[in-house]
Protein backbone atom coordinates (compact mmCIF):
# COMPACT_ATOMS: atom_id res chain seq x y z
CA UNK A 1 -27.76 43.43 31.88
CA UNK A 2 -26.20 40.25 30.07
CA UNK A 3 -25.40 38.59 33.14
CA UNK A 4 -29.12 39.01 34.12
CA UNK A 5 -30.48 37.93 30.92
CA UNK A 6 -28.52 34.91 30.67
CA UNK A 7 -29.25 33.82 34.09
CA UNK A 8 -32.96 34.31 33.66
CA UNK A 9 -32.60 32.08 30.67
CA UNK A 10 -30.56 29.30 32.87
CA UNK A 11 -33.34 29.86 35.49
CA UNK A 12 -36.15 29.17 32.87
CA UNK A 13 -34.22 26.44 31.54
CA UNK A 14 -34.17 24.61 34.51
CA UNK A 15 -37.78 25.19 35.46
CA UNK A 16 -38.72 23.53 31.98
CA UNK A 17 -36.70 20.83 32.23
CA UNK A 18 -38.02 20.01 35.53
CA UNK A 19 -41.29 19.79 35.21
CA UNK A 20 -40.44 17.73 31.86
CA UNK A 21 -38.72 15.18 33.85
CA UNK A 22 -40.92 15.24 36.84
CA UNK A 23 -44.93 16.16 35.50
CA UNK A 24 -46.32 14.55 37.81
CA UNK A 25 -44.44 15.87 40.88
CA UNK A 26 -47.10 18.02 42.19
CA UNK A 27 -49.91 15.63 42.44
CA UNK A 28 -48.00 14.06 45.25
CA UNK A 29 -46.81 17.15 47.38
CA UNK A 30 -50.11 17.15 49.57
CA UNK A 31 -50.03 13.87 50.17
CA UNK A 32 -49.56 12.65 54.26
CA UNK A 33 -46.62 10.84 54.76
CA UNK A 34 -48.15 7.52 56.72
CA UNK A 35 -45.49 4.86 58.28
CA UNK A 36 -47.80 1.85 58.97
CA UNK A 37 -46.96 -1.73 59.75
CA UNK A 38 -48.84 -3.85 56.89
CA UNK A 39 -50.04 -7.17 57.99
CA UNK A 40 -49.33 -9.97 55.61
CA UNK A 41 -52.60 -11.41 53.84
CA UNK A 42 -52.48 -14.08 51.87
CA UNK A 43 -53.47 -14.04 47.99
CA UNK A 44 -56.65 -15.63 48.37
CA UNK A 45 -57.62 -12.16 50.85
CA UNK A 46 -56.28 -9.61 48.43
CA UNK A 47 -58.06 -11.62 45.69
CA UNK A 48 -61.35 -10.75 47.65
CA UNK A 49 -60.72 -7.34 48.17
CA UNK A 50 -60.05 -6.63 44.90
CA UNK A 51 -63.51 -8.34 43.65
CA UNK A 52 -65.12 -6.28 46.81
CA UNK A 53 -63.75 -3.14 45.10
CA UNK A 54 -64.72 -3.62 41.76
CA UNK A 55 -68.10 -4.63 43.20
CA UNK A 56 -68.36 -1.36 44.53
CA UNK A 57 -67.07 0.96 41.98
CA UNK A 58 -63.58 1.32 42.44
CA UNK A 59 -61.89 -0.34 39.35
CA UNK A 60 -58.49 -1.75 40.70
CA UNK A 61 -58.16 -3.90 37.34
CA UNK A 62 -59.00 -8.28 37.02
CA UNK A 63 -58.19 -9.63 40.35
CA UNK A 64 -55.10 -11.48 41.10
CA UNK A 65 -54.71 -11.56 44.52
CA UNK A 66 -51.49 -8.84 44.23
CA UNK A 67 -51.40 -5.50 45.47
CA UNK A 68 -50.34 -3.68 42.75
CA UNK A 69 -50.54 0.08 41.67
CA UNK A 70 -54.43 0.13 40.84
CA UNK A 71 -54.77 -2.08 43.72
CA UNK A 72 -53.21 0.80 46.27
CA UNK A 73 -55.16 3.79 44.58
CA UNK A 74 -58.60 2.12 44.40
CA UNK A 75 -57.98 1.47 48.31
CA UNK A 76 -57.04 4.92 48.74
CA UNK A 77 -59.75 6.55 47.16
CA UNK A 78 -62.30 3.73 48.90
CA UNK A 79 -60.82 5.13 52.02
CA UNK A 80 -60.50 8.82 51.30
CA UNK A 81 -64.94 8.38 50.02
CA UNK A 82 -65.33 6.57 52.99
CA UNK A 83 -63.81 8.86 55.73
CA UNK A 84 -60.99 6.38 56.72
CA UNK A 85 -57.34 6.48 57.45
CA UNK A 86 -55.94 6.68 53.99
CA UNK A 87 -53.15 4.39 53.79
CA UNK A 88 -53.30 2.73 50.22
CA UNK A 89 -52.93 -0.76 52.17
CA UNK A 90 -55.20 -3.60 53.22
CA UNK A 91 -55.93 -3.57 56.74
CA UNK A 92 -58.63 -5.19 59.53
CA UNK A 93 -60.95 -1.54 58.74
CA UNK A 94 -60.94 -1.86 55.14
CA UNK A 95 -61.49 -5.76 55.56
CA UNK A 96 -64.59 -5.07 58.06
CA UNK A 97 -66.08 -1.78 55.95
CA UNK A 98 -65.70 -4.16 52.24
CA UNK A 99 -67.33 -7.40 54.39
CA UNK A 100 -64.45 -9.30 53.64
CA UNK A 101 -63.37 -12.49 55.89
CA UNK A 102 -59.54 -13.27 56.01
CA UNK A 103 -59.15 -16.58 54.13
CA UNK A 104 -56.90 -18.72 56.12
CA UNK A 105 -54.16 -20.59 54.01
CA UNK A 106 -53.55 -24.23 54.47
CA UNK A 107 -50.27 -25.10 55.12
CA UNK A 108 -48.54 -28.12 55.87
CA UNK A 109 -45.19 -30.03 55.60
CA UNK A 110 -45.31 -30.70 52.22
CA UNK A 111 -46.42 -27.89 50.89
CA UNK A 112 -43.80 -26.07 48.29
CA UNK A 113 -43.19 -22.49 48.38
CA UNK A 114 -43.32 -21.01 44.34
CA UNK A 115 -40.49 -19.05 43.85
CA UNK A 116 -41.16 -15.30 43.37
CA UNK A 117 -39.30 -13.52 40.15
CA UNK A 118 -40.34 -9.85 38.55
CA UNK A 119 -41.78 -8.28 35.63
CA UNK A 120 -41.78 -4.68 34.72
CA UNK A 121 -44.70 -2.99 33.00
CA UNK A 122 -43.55 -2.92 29.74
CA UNK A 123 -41.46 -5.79 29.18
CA UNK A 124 -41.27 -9.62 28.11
CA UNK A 125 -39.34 -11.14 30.62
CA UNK A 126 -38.88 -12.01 33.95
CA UNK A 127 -36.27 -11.13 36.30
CA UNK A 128 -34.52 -12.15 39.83
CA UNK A 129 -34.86 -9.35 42.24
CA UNK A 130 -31.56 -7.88 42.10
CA UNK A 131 -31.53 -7.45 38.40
CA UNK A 132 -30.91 -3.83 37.02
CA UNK A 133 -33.63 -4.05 34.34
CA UNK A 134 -36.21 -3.55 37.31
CA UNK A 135 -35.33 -0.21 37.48
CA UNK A 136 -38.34 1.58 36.64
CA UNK A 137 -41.01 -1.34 37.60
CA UNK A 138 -41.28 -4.55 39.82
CA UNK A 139 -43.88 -6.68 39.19
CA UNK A 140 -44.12 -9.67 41.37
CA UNK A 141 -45.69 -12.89 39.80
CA UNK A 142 -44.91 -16.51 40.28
CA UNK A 143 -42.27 -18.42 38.44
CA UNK A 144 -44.87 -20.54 37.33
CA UNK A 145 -47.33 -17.75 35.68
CA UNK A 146 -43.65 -16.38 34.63
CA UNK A 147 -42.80 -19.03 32.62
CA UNK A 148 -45.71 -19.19 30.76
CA UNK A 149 -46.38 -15.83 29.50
CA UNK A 150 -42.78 -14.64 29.44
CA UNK A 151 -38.90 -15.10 28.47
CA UNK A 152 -36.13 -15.30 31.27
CA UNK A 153 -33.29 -12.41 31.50
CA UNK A 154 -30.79 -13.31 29.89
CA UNK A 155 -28.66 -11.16 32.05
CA UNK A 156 -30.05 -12.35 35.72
CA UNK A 157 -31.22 -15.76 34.76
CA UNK A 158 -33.34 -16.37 36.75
């Protein structure tokens, strides 16, 4: 009867401690798992579909032209309200259902490419992509925006 007992107990134990670490495990067990290929759009695009969104009621935060977290869950649920594929991603039927044009970027030979480094949600400084502080978040924002708002890693410098 000990034996029982105590491994009921372990049993319980475990249980709590899961669903400590993990709350919100179950909200994703339902979920379709969906392999797409995302096309590339450029900032200017994703700056319009977020202002499309917001337009219509689906509050994926100030525009920035990034894709982030309330980015991909405003899409969904646009999607899911609209009886589309829900994918979380911009594509040509969420362009064409939102009325929004891709904006083509101008390149040319002299153009510079801005260098890419990462943020996490909670912190006040930016990081190179390998560094082990990104851990929980990655944030991608140019080095330029980076350097004005926040303090380089002291460990990656980056």
């Amino acid at each position: 009867m000990k034996k029982i007992k105590k491994l009921l107990s372990q049993f319980m134990l475990i249980i709590c401690l899961s669903t400590f670490i993990t709350p919100g495990a179950a909200e994703f067990t339902n979920l379709p798992i969906v392999v797409t290929a995302q096309a590339a759009y450029n900032k200017a695009t994703i700056y319009d579909v977020q202002e499309a969104l917001n337009n219509a009621g689906y509050d994926c935060g100030t525009p920035d032209g990034v894709v982030g977290k309330n980015t991909k869950a405003s899409i969904r649920k646009y999607q899911k309200d609209n009886d589309l594929k829900v994918t979380g991603t911009v594509n040509k039927t969420l362009l064409k259902m939102l009325g929004v044009t891709v904006t083509k970027s101008t390149s040319s030979s002299n153009t510079k490419t801005e260098a890419t480094v990462y943020i996490t949600r909670t912190g006040s400084k930016y990081h190179s992509s390998g560094c082990r502080y990104l851990r929980q978040s990655k944030i991608s924002i140019s080095l330029s925006e980076a350097k004005k708002n926040y303090d380089p890693c002291s460990v990656c410098k980056p």
